[in-house]
C-alpha atoms as a PDB file:
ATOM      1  CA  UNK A   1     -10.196   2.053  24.508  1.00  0.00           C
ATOM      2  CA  UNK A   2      -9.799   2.202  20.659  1.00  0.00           C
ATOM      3  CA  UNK A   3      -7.107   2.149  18.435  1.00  0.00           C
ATOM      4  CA  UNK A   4      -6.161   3.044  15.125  1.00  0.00           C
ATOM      5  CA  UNK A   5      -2.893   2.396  13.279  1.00  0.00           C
ATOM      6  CA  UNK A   6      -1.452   4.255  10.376  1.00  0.00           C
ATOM      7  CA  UNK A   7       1.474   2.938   8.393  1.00  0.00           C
ATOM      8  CA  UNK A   8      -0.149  -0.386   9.616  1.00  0.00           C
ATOM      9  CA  UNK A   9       2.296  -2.783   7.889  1.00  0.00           C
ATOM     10  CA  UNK A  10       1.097  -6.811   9.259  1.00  0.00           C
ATOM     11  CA  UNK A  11      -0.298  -5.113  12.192  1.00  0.00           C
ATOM     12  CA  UNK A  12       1.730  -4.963  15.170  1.00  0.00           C
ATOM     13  CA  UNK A  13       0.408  -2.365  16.633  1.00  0.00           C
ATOM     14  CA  UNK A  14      -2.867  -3.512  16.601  1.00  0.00           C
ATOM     15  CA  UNK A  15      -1.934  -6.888  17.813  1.00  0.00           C
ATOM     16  CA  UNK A  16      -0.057  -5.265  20.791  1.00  0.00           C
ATOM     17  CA  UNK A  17      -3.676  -3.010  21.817  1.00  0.00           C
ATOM     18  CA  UNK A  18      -5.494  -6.266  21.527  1.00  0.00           C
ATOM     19  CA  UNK A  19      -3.555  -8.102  23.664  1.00  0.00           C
ATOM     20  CA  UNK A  20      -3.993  -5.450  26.337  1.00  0.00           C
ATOM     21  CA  UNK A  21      -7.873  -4.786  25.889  1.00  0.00           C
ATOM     22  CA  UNK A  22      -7.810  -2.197  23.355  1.00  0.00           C
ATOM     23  CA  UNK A  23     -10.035  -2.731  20.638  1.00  0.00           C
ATOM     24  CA  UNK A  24      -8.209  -1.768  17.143  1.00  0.00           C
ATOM     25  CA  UNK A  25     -10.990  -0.241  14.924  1.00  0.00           C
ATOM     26  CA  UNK A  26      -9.052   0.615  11.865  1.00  0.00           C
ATOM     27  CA  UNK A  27      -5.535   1.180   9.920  1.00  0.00           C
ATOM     28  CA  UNK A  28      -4.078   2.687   6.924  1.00  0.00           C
ATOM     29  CA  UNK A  29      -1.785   0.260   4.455  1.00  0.00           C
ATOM     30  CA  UNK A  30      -1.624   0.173   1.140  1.00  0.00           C
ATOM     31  CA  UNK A  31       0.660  -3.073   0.654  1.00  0.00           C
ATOM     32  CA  UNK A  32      -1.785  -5.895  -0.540  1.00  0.00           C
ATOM     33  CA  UNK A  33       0.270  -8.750   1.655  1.00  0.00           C
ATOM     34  CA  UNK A  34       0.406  -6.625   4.660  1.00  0.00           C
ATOM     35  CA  UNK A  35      -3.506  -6.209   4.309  1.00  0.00           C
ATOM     36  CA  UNK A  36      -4.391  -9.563   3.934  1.00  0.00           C
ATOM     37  CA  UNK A  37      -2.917 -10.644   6.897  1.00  0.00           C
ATOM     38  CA  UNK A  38      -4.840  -8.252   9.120  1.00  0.00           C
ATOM     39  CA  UNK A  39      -7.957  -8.785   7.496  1.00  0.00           C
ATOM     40  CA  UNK A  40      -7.537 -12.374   8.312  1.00  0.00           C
ATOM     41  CA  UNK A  41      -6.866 -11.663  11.878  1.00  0.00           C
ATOM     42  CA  UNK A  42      -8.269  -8.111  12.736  1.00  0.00           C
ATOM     43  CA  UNK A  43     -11.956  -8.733  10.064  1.00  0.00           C
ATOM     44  CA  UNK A  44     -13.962  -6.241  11.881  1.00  0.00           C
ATOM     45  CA  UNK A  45     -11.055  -3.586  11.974  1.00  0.00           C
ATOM     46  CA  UNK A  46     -11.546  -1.176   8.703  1.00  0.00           C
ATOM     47  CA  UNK A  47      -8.776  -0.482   6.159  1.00  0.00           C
ATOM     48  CA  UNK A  48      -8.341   2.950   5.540  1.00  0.00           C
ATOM     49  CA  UNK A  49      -6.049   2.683   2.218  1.00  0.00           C
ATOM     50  CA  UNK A  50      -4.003   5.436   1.154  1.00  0.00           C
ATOM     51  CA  UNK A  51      -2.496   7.926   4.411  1.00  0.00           C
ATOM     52  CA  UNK A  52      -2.630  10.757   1.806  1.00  0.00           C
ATOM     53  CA  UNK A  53      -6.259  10.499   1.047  1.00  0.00           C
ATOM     54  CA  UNK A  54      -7.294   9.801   4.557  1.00  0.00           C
ATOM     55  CA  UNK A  55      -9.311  13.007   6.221  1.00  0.00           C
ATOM     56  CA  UNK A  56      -8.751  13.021  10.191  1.00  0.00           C
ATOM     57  CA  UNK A  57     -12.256  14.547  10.633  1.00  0.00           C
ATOM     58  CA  UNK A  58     -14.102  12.131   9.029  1.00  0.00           C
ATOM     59  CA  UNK A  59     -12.835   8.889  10.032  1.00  0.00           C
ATOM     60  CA  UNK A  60     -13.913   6.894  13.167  1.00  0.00           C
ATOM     61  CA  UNK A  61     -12.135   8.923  16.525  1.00  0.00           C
ATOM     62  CA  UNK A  62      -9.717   6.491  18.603  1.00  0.00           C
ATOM     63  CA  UNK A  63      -8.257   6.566  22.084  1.00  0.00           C
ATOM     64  CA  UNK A  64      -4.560   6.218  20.555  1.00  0.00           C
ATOM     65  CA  UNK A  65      -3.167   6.914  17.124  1.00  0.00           C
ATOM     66  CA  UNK A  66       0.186   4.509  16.219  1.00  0.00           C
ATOM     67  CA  UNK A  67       2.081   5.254  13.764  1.00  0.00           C
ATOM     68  CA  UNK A  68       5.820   4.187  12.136  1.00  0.00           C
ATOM     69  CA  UNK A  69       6.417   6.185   9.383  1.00  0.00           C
ATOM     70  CA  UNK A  70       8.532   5.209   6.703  1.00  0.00           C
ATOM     71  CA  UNK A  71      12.196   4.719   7.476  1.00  0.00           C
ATOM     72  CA  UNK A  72      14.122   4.419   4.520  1.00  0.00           C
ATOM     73  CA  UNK A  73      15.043   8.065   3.926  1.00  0.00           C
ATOM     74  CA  UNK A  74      16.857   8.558   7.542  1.00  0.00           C
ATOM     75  CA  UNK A  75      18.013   5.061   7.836  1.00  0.00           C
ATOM     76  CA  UNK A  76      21.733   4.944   8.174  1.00  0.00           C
ATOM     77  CA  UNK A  77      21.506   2.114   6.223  1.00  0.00           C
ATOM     78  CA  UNK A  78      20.047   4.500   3.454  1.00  0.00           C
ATOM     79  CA  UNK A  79      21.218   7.981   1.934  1.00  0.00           C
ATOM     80  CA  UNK A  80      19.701  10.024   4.739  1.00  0.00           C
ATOM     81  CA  UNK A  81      17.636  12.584   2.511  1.00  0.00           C
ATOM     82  CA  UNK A  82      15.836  13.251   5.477  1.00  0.00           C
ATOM     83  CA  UNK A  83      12.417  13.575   7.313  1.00  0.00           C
ATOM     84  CA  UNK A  84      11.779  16.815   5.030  1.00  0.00           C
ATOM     85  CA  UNK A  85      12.969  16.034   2.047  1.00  0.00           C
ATOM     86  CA  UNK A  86      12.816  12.016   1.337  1.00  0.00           C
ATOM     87  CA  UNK A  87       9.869  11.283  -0.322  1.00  0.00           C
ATOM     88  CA  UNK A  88       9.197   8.159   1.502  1.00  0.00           C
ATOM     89  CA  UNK A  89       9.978   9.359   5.243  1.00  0.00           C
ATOM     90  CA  UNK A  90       8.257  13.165   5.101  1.00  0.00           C
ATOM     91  CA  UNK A  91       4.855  10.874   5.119  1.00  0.00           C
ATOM     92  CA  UNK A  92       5.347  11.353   8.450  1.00  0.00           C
ATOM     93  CA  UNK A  93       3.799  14.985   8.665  1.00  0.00           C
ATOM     94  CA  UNK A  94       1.175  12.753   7.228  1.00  0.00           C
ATOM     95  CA  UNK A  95       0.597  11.282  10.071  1.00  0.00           C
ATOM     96  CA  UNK A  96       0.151  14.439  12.198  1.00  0.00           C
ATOM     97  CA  UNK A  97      -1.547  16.043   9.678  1.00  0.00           C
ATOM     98  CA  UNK A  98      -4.832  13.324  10.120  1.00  0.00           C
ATOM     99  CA  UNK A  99      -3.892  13.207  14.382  1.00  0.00           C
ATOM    100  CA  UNK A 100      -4.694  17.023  13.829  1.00  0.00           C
ATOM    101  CA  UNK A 101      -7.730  17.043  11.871  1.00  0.00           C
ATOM    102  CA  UNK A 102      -9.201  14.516  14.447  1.00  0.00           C
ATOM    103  CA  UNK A 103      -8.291  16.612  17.567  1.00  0.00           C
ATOM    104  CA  UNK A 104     -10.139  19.709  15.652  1.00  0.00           C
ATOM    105  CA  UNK A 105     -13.320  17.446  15.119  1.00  0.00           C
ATOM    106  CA  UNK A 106     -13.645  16.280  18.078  1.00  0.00           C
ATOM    107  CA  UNK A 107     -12.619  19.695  20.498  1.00  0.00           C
ATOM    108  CA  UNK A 108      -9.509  18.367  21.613  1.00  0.00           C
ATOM    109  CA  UNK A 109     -10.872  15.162  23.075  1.00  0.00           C
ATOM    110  CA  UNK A 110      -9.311  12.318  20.585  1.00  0.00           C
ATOM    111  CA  UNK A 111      -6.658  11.189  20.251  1.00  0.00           C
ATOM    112  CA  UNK A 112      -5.776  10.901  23.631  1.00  0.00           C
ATOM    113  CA  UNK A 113      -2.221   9.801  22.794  1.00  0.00           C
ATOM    114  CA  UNK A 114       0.007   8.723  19.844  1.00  0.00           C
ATOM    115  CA  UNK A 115       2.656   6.165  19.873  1.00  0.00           C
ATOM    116  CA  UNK A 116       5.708   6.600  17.023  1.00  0.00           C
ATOM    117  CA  UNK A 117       7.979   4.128  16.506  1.00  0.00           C
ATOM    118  CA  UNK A 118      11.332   4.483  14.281  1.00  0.00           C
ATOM    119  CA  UNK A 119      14.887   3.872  13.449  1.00  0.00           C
ATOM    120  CA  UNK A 120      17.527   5.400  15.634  1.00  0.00           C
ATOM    121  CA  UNK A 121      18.784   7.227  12.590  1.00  0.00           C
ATOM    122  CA  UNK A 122      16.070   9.720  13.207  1.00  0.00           C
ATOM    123  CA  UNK A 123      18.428  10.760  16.080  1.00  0.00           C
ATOM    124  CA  UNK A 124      21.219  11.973  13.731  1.00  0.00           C
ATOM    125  CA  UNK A 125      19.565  12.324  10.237  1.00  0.00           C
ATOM    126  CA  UNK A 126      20.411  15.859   9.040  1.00  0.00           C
ATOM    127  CA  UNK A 127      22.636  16.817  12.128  1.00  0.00           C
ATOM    128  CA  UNK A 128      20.054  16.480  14.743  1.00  0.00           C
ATOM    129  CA  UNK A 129      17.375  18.314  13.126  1.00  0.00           C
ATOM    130  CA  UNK A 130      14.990  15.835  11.895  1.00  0.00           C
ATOM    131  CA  UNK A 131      14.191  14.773  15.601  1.00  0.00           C
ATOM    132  CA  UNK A 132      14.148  18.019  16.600  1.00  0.00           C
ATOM    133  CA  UNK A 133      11.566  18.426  13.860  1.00  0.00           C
ATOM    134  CA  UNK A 134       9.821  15.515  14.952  1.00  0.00           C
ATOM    135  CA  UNK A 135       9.593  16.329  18.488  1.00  0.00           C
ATOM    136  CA  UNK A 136       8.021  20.046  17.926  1.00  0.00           C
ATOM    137  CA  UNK A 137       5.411  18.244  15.577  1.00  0.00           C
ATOM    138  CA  UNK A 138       4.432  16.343  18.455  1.00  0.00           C
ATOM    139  CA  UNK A 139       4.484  18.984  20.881  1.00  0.00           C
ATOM    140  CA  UNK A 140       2.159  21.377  18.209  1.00  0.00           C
ATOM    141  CA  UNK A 141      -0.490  18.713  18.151  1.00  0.00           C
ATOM    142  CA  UNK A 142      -1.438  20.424  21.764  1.00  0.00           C
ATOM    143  CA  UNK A 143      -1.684  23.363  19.444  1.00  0.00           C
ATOM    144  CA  UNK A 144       0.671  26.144  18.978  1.00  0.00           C
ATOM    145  CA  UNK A 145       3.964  26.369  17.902  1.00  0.00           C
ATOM    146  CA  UNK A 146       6.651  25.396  20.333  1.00  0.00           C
ATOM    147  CA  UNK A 147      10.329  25.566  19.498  1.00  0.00           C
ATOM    148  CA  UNK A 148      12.884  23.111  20.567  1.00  0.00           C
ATOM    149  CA  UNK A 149      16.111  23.824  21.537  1.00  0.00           C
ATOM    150  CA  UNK A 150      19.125  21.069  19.419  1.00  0.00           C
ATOM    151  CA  UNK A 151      20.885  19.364  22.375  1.00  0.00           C
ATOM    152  CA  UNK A 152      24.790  20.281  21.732  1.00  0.00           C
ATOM    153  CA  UNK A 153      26.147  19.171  19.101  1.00  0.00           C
ATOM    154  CA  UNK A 154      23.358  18.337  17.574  1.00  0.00           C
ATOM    155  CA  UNK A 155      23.396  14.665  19.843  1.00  0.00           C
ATOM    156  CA  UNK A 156      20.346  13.612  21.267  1.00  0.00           C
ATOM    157  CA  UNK A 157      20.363  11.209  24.539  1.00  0.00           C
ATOM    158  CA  UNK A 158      18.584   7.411  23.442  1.00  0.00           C
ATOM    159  CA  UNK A 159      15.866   8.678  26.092  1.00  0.00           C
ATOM    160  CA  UNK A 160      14.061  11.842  27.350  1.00  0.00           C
ATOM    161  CA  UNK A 161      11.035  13.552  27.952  1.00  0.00           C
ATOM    162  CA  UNK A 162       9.351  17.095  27.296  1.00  0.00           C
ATOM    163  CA  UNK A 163       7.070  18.400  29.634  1.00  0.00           C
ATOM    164  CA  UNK A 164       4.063  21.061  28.212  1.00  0.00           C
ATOM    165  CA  UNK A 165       0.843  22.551  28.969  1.00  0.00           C
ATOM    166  CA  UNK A 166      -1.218  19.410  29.317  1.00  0.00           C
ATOM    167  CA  UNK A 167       1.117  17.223  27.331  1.00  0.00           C
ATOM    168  CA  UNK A 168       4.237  15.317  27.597  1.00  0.00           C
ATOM    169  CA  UNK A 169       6.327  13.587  25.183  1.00  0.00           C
ATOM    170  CA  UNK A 170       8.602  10.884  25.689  1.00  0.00           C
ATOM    171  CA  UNK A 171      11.089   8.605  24.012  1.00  0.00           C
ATOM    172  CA  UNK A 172      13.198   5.948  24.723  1.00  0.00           C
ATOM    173  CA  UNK A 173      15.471   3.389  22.085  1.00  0.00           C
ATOM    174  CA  UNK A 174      14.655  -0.100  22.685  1.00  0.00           C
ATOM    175  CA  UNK A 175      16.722  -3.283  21.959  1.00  0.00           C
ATOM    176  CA  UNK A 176      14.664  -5.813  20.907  1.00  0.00           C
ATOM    177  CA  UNK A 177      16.695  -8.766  21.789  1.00  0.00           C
ATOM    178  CA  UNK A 178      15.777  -7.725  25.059  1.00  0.00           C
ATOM    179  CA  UNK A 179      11.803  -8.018  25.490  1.00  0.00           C
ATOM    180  CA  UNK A 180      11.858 -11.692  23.758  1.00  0.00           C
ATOM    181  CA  UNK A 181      12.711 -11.680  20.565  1.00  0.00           C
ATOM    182  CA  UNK A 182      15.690 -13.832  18.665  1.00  0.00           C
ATOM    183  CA  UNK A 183      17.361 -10.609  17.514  1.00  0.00           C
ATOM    184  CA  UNK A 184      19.304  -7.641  17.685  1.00  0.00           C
ATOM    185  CA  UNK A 185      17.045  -4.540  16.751  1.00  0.00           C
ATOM    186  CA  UNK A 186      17.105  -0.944  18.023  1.00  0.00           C
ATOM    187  CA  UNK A 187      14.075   1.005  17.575  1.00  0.00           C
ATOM    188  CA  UNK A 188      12.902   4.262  19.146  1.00  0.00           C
ATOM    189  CA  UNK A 189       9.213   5.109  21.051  1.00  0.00           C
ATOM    190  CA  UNK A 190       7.550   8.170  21.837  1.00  0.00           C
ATOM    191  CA  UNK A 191       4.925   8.520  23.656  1.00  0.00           C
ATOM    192  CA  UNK A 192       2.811  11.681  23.109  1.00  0.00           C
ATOM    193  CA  UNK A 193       0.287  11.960  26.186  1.00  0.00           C
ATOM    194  CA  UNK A 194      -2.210  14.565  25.311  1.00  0.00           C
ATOM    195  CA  UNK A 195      -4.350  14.855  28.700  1.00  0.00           C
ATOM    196  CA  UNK A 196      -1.140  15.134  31.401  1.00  0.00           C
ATOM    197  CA  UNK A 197       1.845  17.313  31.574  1.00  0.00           C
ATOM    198  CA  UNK A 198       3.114  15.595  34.960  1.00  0.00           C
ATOM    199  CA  UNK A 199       6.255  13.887  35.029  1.00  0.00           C
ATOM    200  CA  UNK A 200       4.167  10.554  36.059  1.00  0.00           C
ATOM    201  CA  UNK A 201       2.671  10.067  32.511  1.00  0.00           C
ATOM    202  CA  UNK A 202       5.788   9.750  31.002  1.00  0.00           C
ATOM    203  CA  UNK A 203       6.621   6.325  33.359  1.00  0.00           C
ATOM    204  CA  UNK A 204       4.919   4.104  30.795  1.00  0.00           C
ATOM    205  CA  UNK A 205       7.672   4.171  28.140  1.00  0.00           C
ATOM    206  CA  UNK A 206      10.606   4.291  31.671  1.00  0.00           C
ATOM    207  CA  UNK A 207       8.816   1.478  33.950  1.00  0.00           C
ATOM    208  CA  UNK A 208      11.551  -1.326  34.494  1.00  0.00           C
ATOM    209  CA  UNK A 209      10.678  -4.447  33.008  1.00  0.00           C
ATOM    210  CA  UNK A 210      12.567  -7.528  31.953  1.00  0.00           C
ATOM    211  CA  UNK A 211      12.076 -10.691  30.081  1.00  0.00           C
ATOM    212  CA  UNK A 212      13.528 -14.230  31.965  1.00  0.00           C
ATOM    213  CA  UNK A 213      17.700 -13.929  31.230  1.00  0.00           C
ATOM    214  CA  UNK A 214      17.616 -10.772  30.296  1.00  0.00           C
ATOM    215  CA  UNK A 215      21.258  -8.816  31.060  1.00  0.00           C
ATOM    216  CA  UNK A 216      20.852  -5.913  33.855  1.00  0.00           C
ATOM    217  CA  UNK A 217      23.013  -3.334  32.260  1.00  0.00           C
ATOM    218  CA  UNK A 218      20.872  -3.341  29.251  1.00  0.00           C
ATOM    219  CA  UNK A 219      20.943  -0.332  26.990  1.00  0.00           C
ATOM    220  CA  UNK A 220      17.947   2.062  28.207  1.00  0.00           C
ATOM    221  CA  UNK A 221      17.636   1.029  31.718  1.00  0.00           C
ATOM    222  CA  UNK A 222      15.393   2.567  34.172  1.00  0.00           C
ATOM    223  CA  UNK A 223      18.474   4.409  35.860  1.00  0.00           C
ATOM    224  CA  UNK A 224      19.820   5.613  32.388  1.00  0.00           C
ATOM    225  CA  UNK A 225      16.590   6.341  31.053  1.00  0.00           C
ATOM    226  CA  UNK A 226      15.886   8.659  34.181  1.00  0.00           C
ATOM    227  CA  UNK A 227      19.136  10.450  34.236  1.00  0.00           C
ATOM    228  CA  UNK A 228      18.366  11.086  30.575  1.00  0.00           C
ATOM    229  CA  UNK A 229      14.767  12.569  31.520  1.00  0.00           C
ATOM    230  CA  UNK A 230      16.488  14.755  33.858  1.00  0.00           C
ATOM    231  CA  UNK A 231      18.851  16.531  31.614  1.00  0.00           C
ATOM    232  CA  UNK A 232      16.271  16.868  28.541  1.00  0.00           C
ATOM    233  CA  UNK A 233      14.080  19.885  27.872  1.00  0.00           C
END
């Protein structure tokens, strides 16, 4: 499989696909430090430059696009301008915009899934409805428009899945602290599955797995995450 990573920063995503045979072909950055670091250790992977100049239809087609989009604008650390509005965090429709593009090059056939990764803040950045804005972007990549009901009051659940025609899409918030690392850090996955709409291909993100020492009642268990799953759309 192939693999290519937009919003590449040093490369994590493409150091995760290597690890587990996929073969990361290129990425978009536009930091110089960032770059340098993944030319060092990914040379044969491509840089792609600039997300806004990049044409899905004419670059290489991959297996899986990854992609987290700038945070700053629905951070709660930050003002919260929002996914539409902030200038930094609407590069996001960026993203789907090149995902697109691809699928209509190739019929349909790449990108065979995307992987987003974010802040949790994407949860209640303008009352609810940036995710919800999110989550139909990621369903219309199927094609079509689909509309997506705002949970009550406007509070989505840390985990959940959508089931479509030939898609799913699932999330779940992940504590880092929790899978090995020296640190508290909450960060939120969806997985956008674009050849099954069955409940199974949404176990990847809900599959219960723990680092040595880790606590059981950790936050986004299997049993939470599947009572979530249950009540979402």
């Amino acid at each position: 499989m192939k693999l290519g990573s937009l919003f590449d920063g040093s490369g994590g995503f493409p150091l995760a696909g290597a690890m587990n045979g996929i073969e990361p072909v290129w990425a978009s950055e536009i930091e110089p430090y960032p770059i340098s670091v993944t030319s060092a250790r990914f040379p044969y992977m491509k840089h792609l430059g600039d997300i806004t100049k990049i044409d899905g239809s004419q670059i290489e087609p991959v297996d899986i696009v990854c992609f987290g989009s700038p945070c700053q604008d629905i951070s709660t650390a930050g003002k919260m301008v929002g996914l539409q509005d902030g200038k930094r965090s609407s590069l996001f429709f960026e993203a789907i915009r090149i995902i697109k593009e691809m699928r209509d090059a190739t019929n349909g056939e790449y990108p065979k899934y995307v992987c987003f990764e974010n802040v949790p803040g994407i949860f209640s950045s303008n009352k609810g409805e940036d995710f919800r804005a999110a989550l139909e972007n990621f369903c219309s990549i199927k094609g079509g428009e689909v509309s997506i009901p705002l949970p009550e009051k406007g509070k989505w659940q840390p985990a959940g899945a959508i089931m479509g025609d030939g898609y799913t899409v699932a999330w779940r918030t992940v504590n880092s602290a929790y899978w090995g690392t020296p640190q508290r850090r909450r960060r939120v996955y969806a997985l956008i599955n674009l050849t099954d709409g069955s409940a199974e291909s949404c176990s990847l993100l809900f599959e219960q797995e723990s680092m040595p020492g880790n606590s059981p009642t950790v936050e986004g268990t299997w049993e939470n995450a599947s009572r979530y799953v249950a009540r979402s759309s």
